[in-house]
PDB file of N, CA and C in Angstrom:
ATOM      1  N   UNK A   1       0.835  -1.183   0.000  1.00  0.00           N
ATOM      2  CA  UNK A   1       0.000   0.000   0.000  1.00  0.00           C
ATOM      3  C   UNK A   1       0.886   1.254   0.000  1.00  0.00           C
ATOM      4  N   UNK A   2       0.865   1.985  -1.068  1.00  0.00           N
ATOM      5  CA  UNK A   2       1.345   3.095  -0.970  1.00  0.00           C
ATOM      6  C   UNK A   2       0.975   4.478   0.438  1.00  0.00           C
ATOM      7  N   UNK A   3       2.064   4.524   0.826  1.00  0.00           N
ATOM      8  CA  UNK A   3       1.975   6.208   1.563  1.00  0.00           C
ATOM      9  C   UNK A   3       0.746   7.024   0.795  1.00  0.00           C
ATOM     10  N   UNK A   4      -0.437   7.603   1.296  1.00  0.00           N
ATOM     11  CA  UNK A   4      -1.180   8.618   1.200  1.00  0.00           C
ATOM     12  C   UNK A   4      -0.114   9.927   1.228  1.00  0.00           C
ATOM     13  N   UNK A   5      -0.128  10.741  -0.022  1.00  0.00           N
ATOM     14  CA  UNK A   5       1.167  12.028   0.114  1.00  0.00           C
ATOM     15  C   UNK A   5       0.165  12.983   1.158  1.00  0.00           C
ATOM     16  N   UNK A   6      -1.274  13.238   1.332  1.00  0.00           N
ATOM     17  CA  UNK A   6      -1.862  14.277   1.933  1.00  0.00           C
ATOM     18  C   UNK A   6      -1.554  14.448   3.395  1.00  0.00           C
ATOM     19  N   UNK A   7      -1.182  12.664   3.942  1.00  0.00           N
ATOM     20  CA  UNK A   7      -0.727  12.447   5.370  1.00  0.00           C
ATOM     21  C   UNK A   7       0.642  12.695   5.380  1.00  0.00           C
ATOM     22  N   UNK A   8       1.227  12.149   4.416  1.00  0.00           N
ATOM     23  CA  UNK A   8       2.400  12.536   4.880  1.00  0.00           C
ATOM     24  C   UNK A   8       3.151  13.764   4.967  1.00  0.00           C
ATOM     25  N   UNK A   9       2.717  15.144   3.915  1.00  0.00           N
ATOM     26  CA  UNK A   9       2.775  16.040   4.264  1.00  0.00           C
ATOM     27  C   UNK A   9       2.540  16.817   5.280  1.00  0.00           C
ATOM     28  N   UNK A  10       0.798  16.461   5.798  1.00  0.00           N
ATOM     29  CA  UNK A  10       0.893  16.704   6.901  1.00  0.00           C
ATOM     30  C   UNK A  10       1.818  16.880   8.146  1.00  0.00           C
ATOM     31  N   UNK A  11       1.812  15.199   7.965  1.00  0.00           N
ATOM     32  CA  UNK A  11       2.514  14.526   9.526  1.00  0.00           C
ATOM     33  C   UNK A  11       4.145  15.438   9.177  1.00  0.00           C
ATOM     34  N   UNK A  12       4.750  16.121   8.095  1.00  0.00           N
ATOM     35  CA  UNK A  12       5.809  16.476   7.851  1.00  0.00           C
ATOM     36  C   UNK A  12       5.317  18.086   8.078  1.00  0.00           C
ATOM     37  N   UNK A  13       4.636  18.655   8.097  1.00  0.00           N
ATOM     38  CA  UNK A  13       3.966  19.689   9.021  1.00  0.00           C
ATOM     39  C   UNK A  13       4.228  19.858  10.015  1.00  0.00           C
ATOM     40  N   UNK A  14       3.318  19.155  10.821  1.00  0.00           N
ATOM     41  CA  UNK A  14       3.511  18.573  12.389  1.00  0.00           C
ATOM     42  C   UNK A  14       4.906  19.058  12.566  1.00  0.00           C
ATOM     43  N   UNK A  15       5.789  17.767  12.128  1.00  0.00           N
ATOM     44  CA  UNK A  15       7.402  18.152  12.643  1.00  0.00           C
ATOM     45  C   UNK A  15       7.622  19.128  12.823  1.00  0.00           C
ATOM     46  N   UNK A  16       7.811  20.011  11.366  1.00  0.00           N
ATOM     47  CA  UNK A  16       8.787  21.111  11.027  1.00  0.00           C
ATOM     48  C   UNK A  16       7.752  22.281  12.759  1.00  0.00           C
ATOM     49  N   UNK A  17       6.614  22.139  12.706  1.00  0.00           N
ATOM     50  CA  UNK A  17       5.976  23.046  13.801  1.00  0.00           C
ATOM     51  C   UNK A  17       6.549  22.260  15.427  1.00  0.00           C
ATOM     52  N   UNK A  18       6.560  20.824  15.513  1.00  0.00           N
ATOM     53  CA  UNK A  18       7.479  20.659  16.772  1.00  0.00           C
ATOM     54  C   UNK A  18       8.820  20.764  16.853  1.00  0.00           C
ATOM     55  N   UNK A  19       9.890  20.757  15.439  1.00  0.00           N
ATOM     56  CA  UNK A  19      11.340  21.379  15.536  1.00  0.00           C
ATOM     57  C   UNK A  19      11.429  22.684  15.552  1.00  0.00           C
ATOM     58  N   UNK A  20      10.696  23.502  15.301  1.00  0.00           N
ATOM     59  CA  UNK A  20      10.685  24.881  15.351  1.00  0.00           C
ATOM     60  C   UNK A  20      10.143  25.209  16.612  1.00  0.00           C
ATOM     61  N   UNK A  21       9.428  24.257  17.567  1.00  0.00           N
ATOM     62  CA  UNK A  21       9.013  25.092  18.406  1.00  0.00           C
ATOM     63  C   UNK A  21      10.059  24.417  19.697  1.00  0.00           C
ATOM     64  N   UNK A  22      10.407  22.836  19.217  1.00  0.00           N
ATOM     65  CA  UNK A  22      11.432  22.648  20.019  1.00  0.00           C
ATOM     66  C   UNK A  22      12.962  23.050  20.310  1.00  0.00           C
ATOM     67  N   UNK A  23      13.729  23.738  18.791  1.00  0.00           N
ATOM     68  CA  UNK A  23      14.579  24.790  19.008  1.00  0.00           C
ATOM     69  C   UNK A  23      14.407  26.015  19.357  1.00  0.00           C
ATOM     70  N   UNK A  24      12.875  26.555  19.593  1.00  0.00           N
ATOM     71  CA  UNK A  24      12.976  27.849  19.926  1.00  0.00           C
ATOM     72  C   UNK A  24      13.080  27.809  21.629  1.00  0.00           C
ATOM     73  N   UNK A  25      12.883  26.072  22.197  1.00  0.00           N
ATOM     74  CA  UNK A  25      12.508  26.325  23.991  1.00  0.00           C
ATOM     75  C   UNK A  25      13.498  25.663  24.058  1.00  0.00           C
ATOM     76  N   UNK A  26      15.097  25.411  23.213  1.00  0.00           N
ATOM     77  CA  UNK A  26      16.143  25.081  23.448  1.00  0.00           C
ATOM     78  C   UNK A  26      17.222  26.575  23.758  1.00  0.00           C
ATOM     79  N   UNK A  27      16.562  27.431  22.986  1.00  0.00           N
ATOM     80  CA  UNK A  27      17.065  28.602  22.607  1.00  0.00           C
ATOM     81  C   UNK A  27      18.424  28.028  21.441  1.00  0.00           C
ATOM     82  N   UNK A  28      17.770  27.518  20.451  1.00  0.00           N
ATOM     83  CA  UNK A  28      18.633  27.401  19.511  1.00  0.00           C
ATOM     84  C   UNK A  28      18.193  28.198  18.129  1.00  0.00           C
ATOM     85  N   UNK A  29      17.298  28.737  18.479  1.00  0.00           N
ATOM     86  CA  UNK A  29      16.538  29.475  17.810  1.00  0.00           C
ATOM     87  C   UNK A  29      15.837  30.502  17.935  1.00  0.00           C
ATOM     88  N   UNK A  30      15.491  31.977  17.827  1.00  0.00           N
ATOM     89  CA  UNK A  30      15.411  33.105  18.115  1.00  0.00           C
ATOM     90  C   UNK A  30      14.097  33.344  17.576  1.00  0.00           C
ATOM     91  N   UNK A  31      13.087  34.011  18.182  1.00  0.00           N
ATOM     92  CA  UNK A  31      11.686  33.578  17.944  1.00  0.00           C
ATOM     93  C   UNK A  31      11.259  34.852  16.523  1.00  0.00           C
ATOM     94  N   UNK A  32      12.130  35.349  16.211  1.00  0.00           N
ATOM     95  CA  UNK A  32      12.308  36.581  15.508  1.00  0.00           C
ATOM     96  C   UNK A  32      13.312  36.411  14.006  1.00  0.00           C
ATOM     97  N   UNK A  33      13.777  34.975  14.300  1.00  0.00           N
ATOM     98  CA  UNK A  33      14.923  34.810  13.324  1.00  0.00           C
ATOM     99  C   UNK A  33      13.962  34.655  12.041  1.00  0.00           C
ATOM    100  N   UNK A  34      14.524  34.359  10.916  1.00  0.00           N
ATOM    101  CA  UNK A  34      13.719  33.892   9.526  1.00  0.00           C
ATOM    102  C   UNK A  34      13.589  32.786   9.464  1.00  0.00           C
ATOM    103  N   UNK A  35      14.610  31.758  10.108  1.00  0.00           N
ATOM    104  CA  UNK A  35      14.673  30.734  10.192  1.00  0.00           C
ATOM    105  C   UNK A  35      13.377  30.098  11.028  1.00  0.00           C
ATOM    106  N   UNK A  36      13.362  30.197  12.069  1.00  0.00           N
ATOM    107  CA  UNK A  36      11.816  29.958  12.979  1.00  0.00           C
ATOM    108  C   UNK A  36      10.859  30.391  12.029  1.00  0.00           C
ATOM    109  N   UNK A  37      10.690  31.815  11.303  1.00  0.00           N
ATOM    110  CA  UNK A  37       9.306  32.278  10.667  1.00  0.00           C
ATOM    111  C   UNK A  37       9.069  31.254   9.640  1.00  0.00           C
ATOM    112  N   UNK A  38      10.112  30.778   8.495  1.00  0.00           N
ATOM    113  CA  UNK A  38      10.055  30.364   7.485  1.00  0.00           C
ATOM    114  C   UNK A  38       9.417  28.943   7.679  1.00  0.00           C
ATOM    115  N   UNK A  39      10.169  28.122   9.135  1.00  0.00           N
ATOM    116  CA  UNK A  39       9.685  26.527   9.254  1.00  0.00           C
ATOM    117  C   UNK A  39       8.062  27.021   9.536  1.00  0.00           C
ATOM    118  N   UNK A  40       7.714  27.474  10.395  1.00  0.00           N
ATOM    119  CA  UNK A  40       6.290  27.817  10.794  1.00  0.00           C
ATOM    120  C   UNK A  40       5.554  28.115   9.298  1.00  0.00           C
ATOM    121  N   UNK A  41       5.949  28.861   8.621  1.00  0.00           N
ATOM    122  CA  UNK A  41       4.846  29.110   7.221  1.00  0.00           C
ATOM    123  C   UNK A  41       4.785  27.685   6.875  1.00  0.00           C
ATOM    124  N   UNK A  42       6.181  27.002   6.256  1.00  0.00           N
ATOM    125  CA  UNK A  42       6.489  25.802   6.050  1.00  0.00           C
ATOM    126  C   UNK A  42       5.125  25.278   6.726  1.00  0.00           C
ATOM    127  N   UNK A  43       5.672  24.816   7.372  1.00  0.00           N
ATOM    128  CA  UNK A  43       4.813  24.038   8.597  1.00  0.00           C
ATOM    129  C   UNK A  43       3.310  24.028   8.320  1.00  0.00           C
ATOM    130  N   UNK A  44       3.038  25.037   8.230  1.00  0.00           N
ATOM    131  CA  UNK A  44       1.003  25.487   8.096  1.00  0.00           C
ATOM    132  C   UNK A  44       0.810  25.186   6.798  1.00  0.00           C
ATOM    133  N   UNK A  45       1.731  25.778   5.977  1.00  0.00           N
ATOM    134  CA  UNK A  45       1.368  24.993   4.188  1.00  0.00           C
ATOM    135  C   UNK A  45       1.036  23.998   4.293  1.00  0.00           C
ATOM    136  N   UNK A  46       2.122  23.272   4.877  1.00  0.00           N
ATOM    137  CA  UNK A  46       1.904  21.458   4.691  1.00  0.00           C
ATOM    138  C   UNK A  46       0.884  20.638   5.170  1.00  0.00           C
ATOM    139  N   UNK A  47       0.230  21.518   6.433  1.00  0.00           N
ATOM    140  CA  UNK A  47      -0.883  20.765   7.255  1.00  0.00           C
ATOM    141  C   UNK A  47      -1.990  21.549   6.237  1.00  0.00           C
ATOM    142  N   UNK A  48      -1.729  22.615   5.713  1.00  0.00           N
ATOM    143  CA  UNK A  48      -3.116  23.539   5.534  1.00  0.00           C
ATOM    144  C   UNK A  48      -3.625  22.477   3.920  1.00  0.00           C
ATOM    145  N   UNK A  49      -2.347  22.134   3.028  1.00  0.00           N
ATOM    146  CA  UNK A  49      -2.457  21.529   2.103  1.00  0.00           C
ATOM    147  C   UNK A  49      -3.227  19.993   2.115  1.00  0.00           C
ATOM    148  N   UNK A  50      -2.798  18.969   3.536  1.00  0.00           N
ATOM    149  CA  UNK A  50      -3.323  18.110   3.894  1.00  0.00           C
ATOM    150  C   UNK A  50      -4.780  17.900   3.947  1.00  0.00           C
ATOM    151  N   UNK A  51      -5.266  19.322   4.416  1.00  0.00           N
ATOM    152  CA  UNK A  51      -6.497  19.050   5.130  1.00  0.00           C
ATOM    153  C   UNK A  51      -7.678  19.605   3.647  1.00  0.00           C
ATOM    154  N   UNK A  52      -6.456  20.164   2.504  1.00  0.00           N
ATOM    155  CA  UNK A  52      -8.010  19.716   1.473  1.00  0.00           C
ATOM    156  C   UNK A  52      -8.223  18.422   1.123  1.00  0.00           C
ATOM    157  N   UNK A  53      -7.506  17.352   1.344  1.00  0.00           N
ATOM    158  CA  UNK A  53      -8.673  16.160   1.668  1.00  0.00           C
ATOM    159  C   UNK A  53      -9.033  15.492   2.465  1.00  0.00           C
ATOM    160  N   UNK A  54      -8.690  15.914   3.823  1.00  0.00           N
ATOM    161  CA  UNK A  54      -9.168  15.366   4.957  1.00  0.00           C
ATOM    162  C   UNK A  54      -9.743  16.837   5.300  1.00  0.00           C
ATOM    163  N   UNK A  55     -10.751  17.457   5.265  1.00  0.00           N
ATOM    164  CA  UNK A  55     -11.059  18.718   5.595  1.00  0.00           C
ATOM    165  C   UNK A  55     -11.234  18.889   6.693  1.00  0.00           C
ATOM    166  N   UNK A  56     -11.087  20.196   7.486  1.00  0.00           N
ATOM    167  CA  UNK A  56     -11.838  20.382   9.156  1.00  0.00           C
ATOM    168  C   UNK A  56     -11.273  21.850   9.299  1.00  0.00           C
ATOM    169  N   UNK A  57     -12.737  22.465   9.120  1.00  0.00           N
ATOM    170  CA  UNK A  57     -12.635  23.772   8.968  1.00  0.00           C
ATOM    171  C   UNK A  57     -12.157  24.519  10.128  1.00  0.00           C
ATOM    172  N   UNK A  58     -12.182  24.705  10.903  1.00  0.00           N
ATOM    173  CA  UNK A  58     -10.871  25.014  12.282  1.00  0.00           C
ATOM    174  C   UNK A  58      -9.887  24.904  12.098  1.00  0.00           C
ATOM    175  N   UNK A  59      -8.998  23.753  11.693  1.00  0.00           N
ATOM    176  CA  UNK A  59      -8.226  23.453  12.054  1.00  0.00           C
ATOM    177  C   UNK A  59      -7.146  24.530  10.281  1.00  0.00           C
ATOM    178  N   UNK A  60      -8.131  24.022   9.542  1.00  0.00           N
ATOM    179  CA  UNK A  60      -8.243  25.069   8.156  1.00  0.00           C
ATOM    180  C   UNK A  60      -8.213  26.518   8.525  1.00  0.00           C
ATOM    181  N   UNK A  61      -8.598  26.856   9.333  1.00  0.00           N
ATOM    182  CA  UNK A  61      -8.887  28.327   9.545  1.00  0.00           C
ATOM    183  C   UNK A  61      -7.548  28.693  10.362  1.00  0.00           C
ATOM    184  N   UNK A  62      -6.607  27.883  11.178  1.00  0.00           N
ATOM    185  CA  UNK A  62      -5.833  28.026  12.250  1.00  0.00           C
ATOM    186  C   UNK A  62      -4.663  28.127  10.999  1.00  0.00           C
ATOM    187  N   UNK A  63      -4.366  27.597  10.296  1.00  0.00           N
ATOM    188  CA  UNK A  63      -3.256  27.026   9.214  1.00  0.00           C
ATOM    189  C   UNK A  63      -2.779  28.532   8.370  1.00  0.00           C
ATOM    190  N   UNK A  64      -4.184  29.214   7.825  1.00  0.00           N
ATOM    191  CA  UNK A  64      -4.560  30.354   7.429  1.00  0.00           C
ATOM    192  C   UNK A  64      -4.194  31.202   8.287  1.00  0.00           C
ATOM    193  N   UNK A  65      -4.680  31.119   9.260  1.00  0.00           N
ATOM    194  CA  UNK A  65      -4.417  32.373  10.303  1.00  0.00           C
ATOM    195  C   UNK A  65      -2.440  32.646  10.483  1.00  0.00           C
ATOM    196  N   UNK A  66      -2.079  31.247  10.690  1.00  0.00           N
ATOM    197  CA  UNK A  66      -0.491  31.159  11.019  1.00  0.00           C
ATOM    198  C   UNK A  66       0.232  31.267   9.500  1.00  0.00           C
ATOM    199  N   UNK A  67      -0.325  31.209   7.987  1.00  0.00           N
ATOM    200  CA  UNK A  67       0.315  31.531   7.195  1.00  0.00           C
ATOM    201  C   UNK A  67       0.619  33.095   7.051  1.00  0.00           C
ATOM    202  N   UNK A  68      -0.396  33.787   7.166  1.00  0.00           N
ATOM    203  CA  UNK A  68      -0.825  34.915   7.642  1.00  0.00           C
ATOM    204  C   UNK A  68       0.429  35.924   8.307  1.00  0.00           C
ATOM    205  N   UNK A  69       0.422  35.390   9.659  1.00  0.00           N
ATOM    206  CA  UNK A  69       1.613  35.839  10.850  1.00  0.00           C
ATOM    207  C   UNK A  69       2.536  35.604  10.128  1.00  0.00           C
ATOM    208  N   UNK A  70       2.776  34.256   9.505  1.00  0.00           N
ATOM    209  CA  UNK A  70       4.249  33.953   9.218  1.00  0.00           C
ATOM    210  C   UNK A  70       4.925  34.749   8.352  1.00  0.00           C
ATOM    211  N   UNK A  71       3.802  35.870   7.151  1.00  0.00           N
ATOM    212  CA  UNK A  71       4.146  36.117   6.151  1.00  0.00           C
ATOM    213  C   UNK A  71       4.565  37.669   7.067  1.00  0.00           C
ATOM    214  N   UNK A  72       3.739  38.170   7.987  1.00  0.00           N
ATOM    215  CA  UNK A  72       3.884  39.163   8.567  1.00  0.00           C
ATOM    216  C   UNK A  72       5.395  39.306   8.878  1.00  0.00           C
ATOM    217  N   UNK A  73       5.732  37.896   9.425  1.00  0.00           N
ATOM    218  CA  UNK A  73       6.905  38.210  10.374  1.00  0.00           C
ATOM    219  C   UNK A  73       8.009  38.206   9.453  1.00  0.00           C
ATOM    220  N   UNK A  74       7.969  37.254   8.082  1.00  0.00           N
ATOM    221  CA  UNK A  74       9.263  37.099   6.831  1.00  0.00           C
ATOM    222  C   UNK A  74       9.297  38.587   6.299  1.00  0.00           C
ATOM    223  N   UNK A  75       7.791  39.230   6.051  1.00  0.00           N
ATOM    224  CA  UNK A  75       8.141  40.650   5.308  1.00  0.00           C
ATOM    225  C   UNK A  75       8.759  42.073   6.626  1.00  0.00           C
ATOM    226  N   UNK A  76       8.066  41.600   7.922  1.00  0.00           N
ATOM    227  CA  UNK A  76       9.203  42.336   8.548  1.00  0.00           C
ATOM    228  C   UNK A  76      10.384  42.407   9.133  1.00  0.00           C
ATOM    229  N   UNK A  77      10.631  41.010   8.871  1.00  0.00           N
ATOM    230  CA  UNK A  77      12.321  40.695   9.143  1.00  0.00           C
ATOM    231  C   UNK A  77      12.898  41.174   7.942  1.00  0.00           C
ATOM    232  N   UNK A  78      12.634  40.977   6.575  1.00  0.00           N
ATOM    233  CA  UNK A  78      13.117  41.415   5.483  1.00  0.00           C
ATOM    234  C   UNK A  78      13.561  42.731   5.433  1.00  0.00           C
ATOM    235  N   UNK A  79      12.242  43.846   6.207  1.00  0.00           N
ATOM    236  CA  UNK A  79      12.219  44.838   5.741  1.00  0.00           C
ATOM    237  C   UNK A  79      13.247  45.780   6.780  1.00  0.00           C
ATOM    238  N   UNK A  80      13.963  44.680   8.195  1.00  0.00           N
ATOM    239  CA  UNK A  80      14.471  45.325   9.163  1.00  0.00           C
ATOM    240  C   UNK A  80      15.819  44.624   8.571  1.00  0.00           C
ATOM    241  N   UNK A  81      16.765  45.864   8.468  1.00  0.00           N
ATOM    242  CA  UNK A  81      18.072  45.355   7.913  1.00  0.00           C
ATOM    243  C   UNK A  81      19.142  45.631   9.505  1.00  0.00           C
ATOM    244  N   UNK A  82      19.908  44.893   9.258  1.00  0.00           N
ATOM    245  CA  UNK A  82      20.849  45.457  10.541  1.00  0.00           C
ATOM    246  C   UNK A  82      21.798  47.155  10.077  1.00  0.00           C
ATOM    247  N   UNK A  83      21.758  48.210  11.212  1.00  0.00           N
ATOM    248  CA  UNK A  83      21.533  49.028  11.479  1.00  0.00           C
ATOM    249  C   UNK A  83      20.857  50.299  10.873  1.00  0.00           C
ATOM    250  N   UNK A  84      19.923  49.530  10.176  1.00  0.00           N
ATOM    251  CA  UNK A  84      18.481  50.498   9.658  1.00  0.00           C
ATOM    252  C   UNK A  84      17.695  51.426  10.764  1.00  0.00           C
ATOM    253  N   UNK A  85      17.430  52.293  10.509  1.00  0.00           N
ATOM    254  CA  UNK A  85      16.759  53.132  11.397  1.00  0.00           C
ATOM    255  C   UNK A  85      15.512  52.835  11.839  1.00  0.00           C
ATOM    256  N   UNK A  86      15.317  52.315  12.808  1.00  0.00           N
ATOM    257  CA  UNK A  86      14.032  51.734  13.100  1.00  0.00           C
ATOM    258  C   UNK A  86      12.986  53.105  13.774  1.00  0.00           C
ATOM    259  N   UNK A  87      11.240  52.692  13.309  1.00  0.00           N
ATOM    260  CA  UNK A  87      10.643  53.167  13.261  1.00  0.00           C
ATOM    261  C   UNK A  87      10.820  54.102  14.862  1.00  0.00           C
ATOM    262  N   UNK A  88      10.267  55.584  14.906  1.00  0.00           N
ATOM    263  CA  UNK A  88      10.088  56.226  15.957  1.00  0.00           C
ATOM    264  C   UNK A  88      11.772  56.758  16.232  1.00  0.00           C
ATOM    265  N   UNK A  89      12.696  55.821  15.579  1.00  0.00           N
ATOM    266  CA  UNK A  89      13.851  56.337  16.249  1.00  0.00           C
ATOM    267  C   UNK A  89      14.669  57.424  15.380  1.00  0.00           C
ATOM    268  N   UNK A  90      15.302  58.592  15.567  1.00  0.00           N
ATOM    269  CA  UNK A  90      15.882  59.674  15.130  1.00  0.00           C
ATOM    270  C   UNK A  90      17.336  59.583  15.503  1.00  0.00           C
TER     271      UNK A  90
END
């Protein structure tokens, strides 16, 4: 019997969201880095992709919500360069 790819993406979801969340409570990982943002988008694609054929609209809506943040946090890490003038500051 072949591997179902919808699970296994998933379940390869899952991970990348428990290695990302398990290097960030190692502190091997910086909750701000690109690296953490990028596995987390990662991460929600893969489950969010799963669940168009196993559907469950919550869990659909949560995937969305965290692609969302994730994109928030890649375009403002992008947009913060090291020693750029950050907002409010003169």
């Amino acid at each position: 019997m072949e591997p179902d790819i919808f699970n296994v993406l998933g379940f390869t979801g899952t991970f990348l969201y428990l290695l990302a969340y398990g290097l960030l409570c190692r502190q091997s990982l910086s909750g701000d880095s690109l690296t953490y943002v990028v596995m987390n988008l990662l991460a929600a694609s893969l489950v969010c992709f799963s669940l168009l054929k196993y559907w469950n609209a919550p869990a659909f809506a949560i995937q969305v919500a965290w692609i969302a943040i994730s994109l928030y946090g890649i375009i403002r890490r992008l947009r913060t360069r090291p020693g750029a003038e950050k907002p409010g500051e003169a």
